[in-house]
N, C-alpha and C. Protein backbone atom coordinates (compact mmCIF):
# COMPACT_ATOMS: atom_id res chain seq x y z
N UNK A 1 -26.22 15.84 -8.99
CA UNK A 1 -25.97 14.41 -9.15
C UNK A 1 -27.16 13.61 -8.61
N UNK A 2 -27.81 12.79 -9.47
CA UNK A 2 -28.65 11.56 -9.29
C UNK A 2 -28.35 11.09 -8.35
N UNK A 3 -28.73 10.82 -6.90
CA UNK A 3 -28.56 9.80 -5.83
C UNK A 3 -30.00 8.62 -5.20
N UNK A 4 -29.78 7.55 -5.40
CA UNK A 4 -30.95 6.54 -4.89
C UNK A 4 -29.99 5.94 -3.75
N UNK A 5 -30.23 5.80 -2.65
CA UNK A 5 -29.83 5.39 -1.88
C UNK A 5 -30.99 4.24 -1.02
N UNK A 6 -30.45 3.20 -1.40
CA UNK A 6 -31.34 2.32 -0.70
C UNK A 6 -31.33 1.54 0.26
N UNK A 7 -31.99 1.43 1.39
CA UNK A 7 -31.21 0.51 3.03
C UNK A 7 -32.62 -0.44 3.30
N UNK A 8 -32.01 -1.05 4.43
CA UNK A 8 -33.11 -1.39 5.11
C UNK A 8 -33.08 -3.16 5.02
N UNK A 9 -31.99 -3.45 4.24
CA UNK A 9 -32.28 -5.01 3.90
C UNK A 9 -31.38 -6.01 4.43
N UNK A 10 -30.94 -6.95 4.59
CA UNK A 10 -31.00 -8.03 5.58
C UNK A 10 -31.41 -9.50 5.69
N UNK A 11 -31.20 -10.00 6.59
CA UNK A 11 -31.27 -11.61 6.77
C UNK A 11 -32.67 -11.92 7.75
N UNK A 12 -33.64 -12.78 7.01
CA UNK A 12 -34.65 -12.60 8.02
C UNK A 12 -35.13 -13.99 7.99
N UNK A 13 -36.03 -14.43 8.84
CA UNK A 13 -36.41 -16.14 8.38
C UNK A 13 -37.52 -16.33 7.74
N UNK A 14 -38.22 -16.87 7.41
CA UNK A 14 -39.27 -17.10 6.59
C UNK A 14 -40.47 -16.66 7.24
N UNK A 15 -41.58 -16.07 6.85
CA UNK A 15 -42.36 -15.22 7.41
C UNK A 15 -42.55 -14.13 7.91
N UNK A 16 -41.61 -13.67 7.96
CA UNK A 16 -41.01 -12.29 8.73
C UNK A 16 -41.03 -11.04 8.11
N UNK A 17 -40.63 -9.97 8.58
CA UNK A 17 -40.77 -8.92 7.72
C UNK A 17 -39.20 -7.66 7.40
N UNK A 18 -39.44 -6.99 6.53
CA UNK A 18 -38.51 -6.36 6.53
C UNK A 18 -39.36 -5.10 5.82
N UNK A 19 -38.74 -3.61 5.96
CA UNK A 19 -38.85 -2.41 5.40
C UNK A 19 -37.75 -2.03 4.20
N UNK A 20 -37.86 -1.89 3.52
CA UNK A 20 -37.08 -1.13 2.79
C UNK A 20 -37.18 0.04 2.30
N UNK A 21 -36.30 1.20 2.80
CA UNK A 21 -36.19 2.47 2.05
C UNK A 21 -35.23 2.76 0.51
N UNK A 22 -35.66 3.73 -0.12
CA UNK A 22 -34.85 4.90 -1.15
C UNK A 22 -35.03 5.82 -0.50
N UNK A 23 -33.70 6.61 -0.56
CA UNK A 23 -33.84 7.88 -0.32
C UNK A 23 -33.20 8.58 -1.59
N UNK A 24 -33.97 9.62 -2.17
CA UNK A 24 -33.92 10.11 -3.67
C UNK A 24 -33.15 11.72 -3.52
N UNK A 25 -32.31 11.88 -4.21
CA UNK A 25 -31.95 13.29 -4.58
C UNK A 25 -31.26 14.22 -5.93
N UNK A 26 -31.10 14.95 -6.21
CA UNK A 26 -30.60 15.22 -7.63
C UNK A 26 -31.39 15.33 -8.76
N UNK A 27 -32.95 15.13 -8.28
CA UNK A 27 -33.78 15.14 -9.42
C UNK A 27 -35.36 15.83 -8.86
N UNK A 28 -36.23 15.84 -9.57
CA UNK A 28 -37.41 16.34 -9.16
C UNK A 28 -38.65 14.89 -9.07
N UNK A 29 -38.56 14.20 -7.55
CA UNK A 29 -38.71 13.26 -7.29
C UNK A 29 -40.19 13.25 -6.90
N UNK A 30 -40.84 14.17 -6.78
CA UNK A 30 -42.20 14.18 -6.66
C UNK A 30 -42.75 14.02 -7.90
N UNK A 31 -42.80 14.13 -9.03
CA UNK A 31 -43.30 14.07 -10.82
C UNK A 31 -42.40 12.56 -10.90
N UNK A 32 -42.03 11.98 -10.28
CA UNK A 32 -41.52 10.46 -11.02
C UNK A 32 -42.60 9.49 -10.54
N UNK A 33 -42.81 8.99 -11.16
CA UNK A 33 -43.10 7.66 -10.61
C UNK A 33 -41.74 6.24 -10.46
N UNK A 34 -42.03 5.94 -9.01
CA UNK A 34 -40.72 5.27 -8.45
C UNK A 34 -41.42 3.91 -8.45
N UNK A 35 -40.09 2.69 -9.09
CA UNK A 35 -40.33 1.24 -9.23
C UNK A 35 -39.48 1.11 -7.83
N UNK A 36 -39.91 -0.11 -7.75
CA UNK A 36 -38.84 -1.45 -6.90
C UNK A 36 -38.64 -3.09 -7.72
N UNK A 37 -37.22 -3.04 -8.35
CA UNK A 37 -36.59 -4.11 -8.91
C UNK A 37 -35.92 -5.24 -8.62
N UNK A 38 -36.33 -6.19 -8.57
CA UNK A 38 -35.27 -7.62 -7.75
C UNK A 38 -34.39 -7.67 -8.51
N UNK A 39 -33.84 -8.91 -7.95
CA UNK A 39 -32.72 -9.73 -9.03
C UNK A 39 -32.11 -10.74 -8.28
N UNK A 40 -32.90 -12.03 -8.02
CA UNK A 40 -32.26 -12.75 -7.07
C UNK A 40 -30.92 -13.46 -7.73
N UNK A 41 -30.17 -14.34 -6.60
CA UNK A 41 -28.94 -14.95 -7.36
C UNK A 41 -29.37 -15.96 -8.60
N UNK A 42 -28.82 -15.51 -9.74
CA UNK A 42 -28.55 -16.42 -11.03
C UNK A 42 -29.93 -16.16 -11.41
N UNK A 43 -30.64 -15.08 -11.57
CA UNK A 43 -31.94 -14.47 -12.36
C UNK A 43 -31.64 -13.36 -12.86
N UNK A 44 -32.46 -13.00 -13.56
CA UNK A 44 -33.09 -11.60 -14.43
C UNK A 44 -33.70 -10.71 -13.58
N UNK A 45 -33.37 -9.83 -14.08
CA UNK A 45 -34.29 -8.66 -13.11
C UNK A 45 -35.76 -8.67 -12.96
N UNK A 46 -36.43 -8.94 -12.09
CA UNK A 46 -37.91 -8.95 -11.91
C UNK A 46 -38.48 -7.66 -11.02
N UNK A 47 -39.52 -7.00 -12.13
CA UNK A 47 -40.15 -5.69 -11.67
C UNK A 47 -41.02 -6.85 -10.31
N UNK A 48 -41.01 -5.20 -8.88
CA UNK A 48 -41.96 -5.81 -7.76
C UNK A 48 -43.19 -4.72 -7.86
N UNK A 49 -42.60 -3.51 -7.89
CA UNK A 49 -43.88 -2.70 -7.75
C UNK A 49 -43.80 -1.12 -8.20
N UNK A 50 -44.75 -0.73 -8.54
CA UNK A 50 -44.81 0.89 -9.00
C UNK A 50 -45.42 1.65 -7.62
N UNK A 51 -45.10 3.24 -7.51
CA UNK A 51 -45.79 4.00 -7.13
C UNK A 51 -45.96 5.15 -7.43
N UNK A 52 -47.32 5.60 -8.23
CA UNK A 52 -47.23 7.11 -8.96
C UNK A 52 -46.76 7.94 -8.60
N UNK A 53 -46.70 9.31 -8.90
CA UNK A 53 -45.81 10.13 -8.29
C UNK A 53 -46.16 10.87 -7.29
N UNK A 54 -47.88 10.73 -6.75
CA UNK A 54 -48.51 11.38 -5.91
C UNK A 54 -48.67 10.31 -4.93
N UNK A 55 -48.30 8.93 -5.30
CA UNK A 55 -48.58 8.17 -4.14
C UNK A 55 -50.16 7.38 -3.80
N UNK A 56 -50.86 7.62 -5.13
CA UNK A 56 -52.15 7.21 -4.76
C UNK A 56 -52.04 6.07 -5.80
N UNK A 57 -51.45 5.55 -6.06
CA UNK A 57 -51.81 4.25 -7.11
C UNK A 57 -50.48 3.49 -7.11
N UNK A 58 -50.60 2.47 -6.80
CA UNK A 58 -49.70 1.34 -6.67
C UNK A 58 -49.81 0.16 -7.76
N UNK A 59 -49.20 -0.33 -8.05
CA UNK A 59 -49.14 -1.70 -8.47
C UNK A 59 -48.05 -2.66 -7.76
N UNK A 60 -48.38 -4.23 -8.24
CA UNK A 60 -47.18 -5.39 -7.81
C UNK A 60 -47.40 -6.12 -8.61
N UNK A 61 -46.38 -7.07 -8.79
CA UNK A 61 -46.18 -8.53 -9.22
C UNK A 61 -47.21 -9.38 -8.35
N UNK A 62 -47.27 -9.91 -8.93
CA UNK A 62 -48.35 -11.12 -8.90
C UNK A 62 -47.80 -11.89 -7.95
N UNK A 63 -46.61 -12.37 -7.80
CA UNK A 63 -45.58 -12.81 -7.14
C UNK A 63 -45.39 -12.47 -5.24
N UNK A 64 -45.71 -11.35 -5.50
CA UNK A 64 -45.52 -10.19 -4.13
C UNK A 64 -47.08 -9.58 -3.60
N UNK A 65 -47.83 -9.52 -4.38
CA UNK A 65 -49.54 -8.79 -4.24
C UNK A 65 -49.57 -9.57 -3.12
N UNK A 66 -50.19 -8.38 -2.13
CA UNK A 66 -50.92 -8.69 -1.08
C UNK A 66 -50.03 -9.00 0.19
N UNK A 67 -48.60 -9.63 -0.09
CA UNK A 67 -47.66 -8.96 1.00
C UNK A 67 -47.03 -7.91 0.93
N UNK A 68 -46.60 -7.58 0.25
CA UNK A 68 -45.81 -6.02 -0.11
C UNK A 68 -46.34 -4.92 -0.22
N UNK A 69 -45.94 -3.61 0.64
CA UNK A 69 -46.82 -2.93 0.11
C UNK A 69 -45.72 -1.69 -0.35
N UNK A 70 -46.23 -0.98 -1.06
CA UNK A 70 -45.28 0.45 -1.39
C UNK A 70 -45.85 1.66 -1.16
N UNK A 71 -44.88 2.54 -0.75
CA UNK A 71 -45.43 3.74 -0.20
C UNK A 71 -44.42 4.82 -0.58
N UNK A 72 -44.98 5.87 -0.52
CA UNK A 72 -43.68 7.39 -0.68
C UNK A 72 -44.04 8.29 0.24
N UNK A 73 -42.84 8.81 0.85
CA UNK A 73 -43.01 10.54 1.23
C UNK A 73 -42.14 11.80 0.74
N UNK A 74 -43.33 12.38 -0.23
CA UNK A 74 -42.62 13.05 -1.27
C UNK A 74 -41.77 14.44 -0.31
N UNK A 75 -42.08 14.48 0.61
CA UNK A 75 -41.70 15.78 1.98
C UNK A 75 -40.10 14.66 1.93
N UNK A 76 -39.84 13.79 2.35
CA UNK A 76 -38.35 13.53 2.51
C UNK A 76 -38.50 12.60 1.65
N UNK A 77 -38.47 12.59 0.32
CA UNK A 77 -37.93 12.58 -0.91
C UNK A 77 -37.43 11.33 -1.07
N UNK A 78 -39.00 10.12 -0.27
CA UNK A 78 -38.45 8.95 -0.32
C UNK A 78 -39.54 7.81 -0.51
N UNK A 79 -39.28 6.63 -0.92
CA UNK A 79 -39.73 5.58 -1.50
C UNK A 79 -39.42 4.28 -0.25
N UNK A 80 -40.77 3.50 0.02
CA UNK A 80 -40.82 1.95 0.95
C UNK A 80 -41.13 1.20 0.25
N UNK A 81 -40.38 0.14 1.11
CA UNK A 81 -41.58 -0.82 0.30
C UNK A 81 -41.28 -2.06 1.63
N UNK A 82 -42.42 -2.26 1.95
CA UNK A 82 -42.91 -3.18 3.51
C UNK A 82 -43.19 -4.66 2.50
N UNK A 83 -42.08 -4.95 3.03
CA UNK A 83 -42.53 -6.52 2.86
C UNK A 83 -43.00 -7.67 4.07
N UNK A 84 -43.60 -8.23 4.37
CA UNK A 84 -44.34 -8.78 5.35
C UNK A 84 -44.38 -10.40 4.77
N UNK A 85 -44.57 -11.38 5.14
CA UNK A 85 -44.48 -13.27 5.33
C UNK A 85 -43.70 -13.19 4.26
N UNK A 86 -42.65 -12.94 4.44
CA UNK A 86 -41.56 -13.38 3.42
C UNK A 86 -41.29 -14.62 3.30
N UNK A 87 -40.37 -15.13 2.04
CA UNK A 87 -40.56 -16.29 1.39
C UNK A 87 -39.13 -16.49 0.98
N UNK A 88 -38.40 -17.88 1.27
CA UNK A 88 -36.92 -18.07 0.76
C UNK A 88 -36.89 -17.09 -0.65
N UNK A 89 -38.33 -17.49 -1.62
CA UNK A 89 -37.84 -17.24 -3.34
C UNK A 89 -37.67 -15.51 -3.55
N UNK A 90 -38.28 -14.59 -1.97
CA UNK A 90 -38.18 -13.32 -2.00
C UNK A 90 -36.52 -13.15 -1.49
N UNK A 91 -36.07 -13.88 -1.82
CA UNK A 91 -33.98 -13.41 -1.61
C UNK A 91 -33.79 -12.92 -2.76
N UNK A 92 -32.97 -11.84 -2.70
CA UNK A 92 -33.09 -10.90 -3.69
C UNK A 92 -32.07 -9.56 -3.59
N UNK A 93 -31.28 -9.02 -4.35
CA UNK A 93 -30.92 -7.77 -4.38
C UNK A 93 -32.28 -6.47 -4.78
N UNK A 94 -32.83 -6.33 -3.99
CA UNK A 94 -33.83 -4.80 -4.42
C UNK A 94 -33.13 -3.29 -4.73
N UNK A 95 -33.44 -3.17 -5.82
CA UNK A 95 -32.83 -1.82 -6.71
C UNK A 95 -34.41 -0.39 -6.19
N UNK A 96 -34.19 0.44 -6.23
CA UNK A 96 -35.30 1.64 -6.37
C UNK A 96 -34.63 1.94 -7.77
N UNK A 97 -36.10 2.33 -8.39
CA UNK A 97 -35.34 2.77 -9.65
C UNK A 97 -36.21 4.04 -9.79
N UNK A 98 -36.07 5.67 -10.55
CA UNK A 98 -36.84 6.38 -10.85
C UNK A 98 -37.30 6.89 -12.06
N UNK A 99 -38.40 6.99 -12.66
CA UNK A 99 -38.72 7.23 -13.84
C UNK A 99 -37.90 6.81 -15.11
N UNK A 100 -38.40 5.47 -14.60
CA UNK A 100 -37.50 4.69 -15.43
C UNK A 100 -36.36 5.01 -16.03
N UNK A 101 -35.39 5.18 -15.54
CA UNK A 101 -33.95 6.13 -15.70
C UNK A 101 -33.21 5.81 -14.94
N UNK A 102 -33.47 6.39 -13.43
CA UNK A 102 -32.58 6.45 -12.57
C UNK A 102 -32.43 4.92 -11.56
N UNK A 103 -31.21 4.39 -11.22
CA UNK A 103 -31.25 3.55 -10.32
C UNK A 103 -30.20 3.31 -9.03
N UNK A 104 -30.90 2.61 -7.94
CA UNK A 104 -30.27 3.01 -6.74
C UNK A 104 -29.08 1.74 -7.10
N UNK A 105 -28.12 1.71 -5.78
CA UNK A 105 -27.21 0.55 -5.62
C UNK A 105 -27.72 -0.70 -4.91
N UNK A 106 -28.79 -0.36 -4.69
CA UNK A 106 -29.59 -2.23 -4.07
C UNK A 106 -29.17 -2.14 -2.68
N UNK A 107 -29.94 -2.97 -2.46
CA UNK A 107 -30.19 -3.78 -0.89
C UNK A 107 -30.33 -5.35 -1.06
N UNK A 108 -29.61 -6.00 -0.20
CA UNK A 108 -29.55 -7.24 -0.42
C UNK A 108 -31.03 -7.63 0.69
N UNK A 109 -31.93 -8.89 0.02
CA UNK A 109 -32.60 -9.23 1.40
C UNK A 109 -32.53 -10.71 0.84
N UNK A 110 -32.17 -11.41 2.29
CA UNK A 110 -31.75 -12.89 2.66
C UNK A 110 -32.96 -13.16 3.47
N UNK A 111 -33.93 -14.50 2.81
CA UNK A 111 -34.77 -14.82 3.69
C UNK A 111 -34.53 -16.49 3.67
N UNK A 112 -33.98 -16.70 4.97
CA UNK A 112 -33.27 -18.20 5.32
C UNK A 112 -33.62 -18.10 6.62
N UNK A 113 -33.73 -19.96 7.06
CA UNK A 113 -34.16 -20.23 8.22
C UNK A 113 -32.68 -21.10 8.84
């Protein structure tokens, strides 16, 4: 069974930071390349970031570049993503998703002052 399990998210104030994990199982998670998906209240899903499956090439939204960063450790079979000067418009449910297929149950992150 497919499992994305995603934590780490929370109420923070503006500028601040938060971590977010996936933790991946049920599949062969080192050959995926793993997204991170928003969806704040009363929006569309907005892609934040890729990370290949070896971990050496990243991308982001334009939106997020340069605070966010994403990372994996394919040894515990898991996916970050460090967000740093967060922003009210970064409130958001964050999904991990894998090879474009698989998706976690979200993490809520609340950034209010």
């Amino acid at each position: 069974e497919v499992q994305l399990v995603a934590s780490g998210g929370g109420l923070v104030q503006p500028g601040g930071s938060l971590r977010l994990s996936c933790a991946a199982s049920g599949f062969a998670f080192s050959i995926n390349t793993m997204d991170w998906v928003r969806q704040a209240p009363g929006k569309g899903l907005e892609w934040v970031s890729s990370v290949s499956s070896g971990g050496y090439r990243t991308t982001y939204a334009s939106s997020v570049k340069g605070r966010f960063t994403a990372s994996r450790d394919n040894a515990k079979n898991t996916v970050y993503l460090q967000m740093n000067s967060l922003k009210p418009e970064d409130t958001a449910v964050y999904y991990c998703k894998a090879g474009g297929r698989y998706w976690g149950q979200g993490t809520q992150v609340t950034v209010s002052s």
